[in-house]
C-alpha atoms as a PDB file:
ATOM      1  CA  UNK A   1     -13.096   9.797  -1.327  1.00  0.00           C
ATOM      2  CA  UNK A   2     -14.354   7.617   1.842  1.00  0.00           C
ATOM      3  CA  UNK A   3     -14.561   4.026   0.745  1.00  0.00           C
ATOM      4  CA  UNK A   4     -16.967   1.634   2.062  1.00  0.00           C
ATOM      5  CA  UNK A   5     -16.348   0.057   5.622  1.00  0.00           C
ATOM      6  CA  UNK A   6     -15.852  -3.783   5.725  1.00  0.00           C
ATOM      7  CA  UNK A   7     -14.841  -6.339   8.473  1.00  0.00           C
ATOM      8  CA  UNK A   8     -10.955  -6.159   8.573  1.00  0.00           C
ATOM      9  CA  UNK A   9     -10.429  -8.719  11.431  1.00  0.00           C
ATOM     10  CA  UNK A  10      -8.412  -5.530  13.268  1.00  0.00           C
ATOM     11  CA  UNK A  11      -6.049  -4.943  10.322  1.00  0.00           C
ATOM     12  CA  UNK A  12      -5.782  -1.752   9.092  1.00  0.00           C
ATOM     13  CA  UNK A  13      -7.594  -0.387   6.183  1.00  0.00           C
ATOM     14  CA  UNK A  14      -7.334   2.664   3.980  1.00  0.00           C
ATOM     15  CA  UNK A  15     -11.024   4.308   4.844  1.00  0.00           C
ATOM     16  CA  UNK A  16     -10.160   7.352   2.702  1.00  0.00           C
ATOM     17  CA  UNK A  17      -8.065   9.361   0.211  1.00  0.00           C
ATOM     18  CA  UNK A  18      -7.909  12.624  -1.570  1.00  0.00           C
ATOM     19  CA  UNK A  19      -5.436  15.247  -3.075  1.00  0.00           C
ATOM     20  CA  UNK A  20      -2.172  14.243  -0.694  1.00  0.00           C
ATOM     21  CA  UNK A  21      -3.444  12.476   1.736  1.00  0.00           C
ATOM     22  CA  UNK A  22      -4.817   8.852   2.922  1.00  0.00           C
ATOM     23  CA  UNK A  23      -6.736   7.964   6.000  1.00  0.00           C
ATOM     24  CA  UNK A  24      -5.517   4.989   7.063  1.00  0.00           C
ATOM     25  CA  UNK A  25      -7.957   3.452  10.343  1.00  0.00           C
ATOM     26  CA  UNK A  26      -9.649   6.871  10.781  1.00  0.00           C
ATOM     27  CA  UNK A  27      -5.954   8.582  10.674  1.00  0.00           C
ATOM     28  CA  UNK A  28      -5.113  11.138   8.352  1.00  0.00           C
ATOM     29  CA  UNK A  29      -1.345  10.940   7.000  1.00  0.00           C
ATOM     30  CA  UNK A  30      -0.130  13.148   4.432  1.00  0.00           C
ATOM     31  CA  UNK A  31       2.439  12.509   1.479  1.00  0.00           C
ATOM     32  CA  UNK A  32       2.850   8.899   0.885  1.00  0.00           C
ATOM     33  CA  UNK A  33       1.701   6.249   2.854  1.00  0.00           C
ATOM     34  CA  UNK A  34       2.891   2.434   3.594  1.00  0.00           C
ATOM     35  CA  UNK A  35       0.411   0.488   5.107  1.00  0.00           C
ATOM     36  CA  UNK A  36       0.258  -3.092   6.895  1.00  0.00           C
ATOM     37  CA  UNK A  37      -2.202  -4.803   8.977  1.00  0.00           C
ATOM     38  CA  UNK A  38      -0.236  -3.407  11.410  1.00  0.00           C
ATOM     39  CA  UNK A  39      -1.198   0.432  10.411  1.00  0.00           C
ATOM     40  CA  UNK A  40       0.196   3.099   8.426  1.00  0.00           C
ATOM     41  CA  UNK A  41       3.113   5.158   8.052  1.00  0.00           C
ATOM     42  CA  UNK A  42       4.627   7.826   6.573  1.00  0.00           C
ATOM     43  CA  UNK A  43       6.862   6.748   3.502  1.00  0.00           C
ATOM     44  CA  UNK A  44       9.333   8.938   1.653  1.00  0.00           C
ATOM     45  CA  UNK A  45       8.671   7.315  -1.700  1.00  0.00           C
ATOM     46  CA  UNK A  46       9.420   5.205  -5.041  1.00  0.00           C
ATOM     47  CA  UNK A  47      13.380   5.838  -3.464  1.00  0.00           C
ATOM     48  CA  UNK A  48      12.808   4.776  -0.109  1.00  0.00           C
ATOM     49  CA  UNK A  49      13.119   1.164  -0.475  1.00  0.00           C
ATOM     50  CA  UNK A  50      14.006  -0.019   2.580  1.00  0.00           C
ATOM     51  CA  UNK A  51      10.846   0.047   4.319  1.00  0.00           C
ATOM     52  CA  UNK A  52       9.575  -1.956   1.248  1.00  0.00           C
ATOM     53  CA  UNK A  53      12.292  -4.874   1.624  1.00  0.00           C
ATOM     54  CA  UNK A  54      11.822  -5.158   5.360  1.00  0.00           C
ATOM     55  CA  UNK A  55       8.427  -6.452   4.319  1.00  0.00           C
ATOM     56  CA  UNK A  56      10.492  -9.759   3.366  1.00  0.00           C
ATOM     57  CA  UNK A  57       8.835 -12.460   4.958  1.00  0.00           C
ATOM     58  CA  UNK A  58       5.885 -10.494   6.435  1.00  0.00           C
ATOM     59  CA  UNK A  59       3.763  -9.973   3.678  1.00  0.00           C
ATOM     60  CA  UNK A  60       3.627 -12.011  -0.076  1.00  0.00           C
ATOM     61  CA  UNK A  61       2.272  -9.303  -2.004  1.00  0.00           C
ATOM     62  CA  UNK A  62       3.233  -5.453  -2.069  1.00  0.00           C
ATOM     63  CA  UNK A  63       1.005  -3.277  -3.818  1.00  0.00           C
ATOM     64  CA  UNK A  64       1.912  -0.137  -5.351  1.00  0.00           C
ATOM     65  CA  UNK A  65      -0.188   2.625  -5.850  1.00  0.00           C
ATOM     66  CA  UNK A  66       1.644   5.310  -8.719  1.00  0.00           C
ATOM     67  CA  UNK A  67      -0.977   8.044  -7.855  1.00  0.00           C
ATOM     68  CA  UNK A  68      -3.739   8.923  -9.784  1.00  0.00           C
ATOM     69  CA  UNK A  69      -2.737   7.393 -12.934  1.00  0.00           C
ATOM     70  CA  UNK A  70      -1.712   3.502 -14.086  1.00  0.00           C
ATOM     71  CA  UNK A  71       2.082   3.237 -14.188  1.00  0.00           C
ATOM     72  CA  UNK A  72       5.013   1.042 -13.943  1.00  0.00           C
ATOM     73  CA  UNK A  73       7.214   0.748 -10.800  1.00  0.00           C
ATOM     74  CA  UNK A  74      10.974   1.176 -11.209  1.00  0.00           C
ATOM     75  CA  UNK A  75      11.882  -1.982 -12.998  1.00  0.00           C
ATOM     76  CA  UNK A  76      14.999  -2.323 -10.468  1.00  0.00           C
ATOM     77  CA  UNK A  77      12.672  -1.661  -7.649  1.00  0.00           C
ATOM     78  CA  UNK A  78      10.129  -4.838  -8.911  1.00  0.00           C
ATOM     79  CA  UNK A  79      13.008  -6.803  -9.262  1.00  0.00           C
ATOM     80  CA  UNK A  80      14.660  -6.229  -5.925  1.00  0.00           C
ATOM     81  CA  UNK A  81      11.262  -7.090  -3.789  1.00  0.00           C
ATOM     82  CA  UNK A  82      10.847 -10.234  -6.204  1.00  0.00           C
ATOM     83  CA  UNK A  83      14.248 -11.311  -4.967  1.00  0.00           C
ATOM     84  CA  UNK A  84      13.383 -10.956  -1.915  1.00  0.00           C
ATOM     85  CA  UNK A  85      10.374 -13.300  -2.238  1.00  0.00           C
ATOM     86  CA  UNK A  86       7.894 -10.294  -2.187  1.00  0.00           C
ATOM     87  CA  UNK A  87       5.127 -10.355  -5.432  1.00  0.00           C
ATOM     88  CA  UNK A  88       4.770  -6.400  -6.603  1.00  0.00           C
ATOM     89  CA  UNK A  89       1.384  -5.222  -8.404  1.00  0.00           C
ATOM     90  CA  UNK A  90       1.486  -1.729  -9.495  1.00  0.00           C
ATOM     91  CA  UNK A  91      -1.511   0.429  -9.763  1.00  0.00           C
ATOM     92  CA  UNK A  92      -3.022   3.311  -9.409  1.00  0.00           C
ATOM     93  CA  UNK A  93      -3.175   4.496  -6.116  1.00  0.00           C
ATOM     94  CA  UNK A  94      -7.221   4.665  -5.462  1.00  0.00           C
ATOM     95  CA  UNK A  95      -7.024   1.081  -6.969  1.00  0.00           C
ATOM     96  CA  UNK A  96      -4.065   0.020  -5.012  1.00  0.00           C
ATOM     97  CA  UNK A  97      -6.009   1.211  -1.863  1.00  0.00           C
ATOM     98  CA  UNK A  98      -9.306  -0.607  -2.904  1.00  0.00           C
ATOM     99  CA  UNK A  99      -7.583  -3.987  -3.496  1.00  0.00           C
ATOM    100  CA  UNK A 100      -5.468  -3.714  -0.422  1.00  0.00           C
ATOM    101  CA  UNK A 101      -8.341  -3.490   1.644  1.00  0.00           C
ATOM    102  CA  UNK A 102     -10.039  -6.344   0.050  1.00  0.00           C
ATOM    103  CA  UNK A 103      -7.411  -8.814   0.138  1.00  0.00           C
ATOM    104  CA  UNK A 104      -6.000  -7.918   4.226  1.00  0.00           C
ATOM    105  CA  UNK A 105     -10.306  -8.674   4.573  1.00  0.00           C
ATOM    106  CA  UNK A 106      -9.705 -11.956   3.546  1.00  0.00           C
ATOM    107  CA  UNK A 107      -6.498 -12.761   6.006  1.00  0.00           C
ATOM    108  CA  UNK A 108      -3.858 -12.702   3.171  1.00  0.00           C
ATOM    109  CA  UNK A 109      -0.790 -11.361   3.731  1.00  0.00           C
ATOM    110  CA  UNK A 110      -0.373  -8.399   1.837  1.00  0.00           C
ATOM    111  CA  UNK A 111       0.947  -4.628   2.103  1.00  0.00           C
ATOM    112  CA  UNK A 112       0.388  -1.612   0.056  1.00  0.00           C
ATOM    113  CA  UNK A 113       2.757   1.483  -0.722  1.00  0.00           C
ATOM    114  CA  UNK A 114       0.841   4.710  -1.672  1.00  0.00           C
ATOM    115  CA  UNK A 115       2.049   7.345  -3.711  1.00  0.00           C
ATOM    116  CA  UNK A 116      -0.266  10.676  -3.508  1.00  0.00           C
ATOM    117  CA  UNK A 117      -3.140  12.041  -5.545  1.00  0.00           C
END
């Protein structure tokens, strides 16, 4: 699905998603994706936290997109970015994407983690 351009004030923006991959600034990444304002990046998953924490400081809220359907995040995962003064929203991940782009279009600082269609 291509979703609709807006003004992103040069911060990256998901432009695009379908069965395993996301298109994150007009490039195409496969798997899972993290993305900043800075861009996007390949990410290993609900297990590779580290990427996640490193956010600490950079961004206040991480969403996370479960794939196609509404779930949970690990509950040790949620509580581990909390600590680390990071607010979690989980999703699905064409919503996750969507709200992501709308929020970084209003200057906030906010990331979101992508798991595949």
């Amino acid at each position: 699905m291509k979703l609709t351009p807006t003004q992103f004030g040069g911060a990256a923006a998901v432009d695009g998603y379908g069965p395993g991959f996301f298109r994150i600034s007009g490039r195409v990444v496969h798997g899972a994706v993290l993305v900043t304002a800075q861009g996007g990046a390949a990410w290993a998953g609900l297990d590779d936290r580290a990427p996640l924490l490193a956010l600490a400081g950079q961004v206040d809220v991480l969403f996370i997109g479960m794939g196609a359907d509404v779930a949970h995040a690990p509950a040790d995962l949620v509580a581990a970015l909390r600590d680390a003064g990071v607010a979690v929203e989980s999703m699905a991940s064409p919503t996750a994407a969507r709200t992501y782009n709308v929020t970084i279009s209003e200057g906030r600082r906010v990331a979101c983690a992508l798991l595949p269609l």
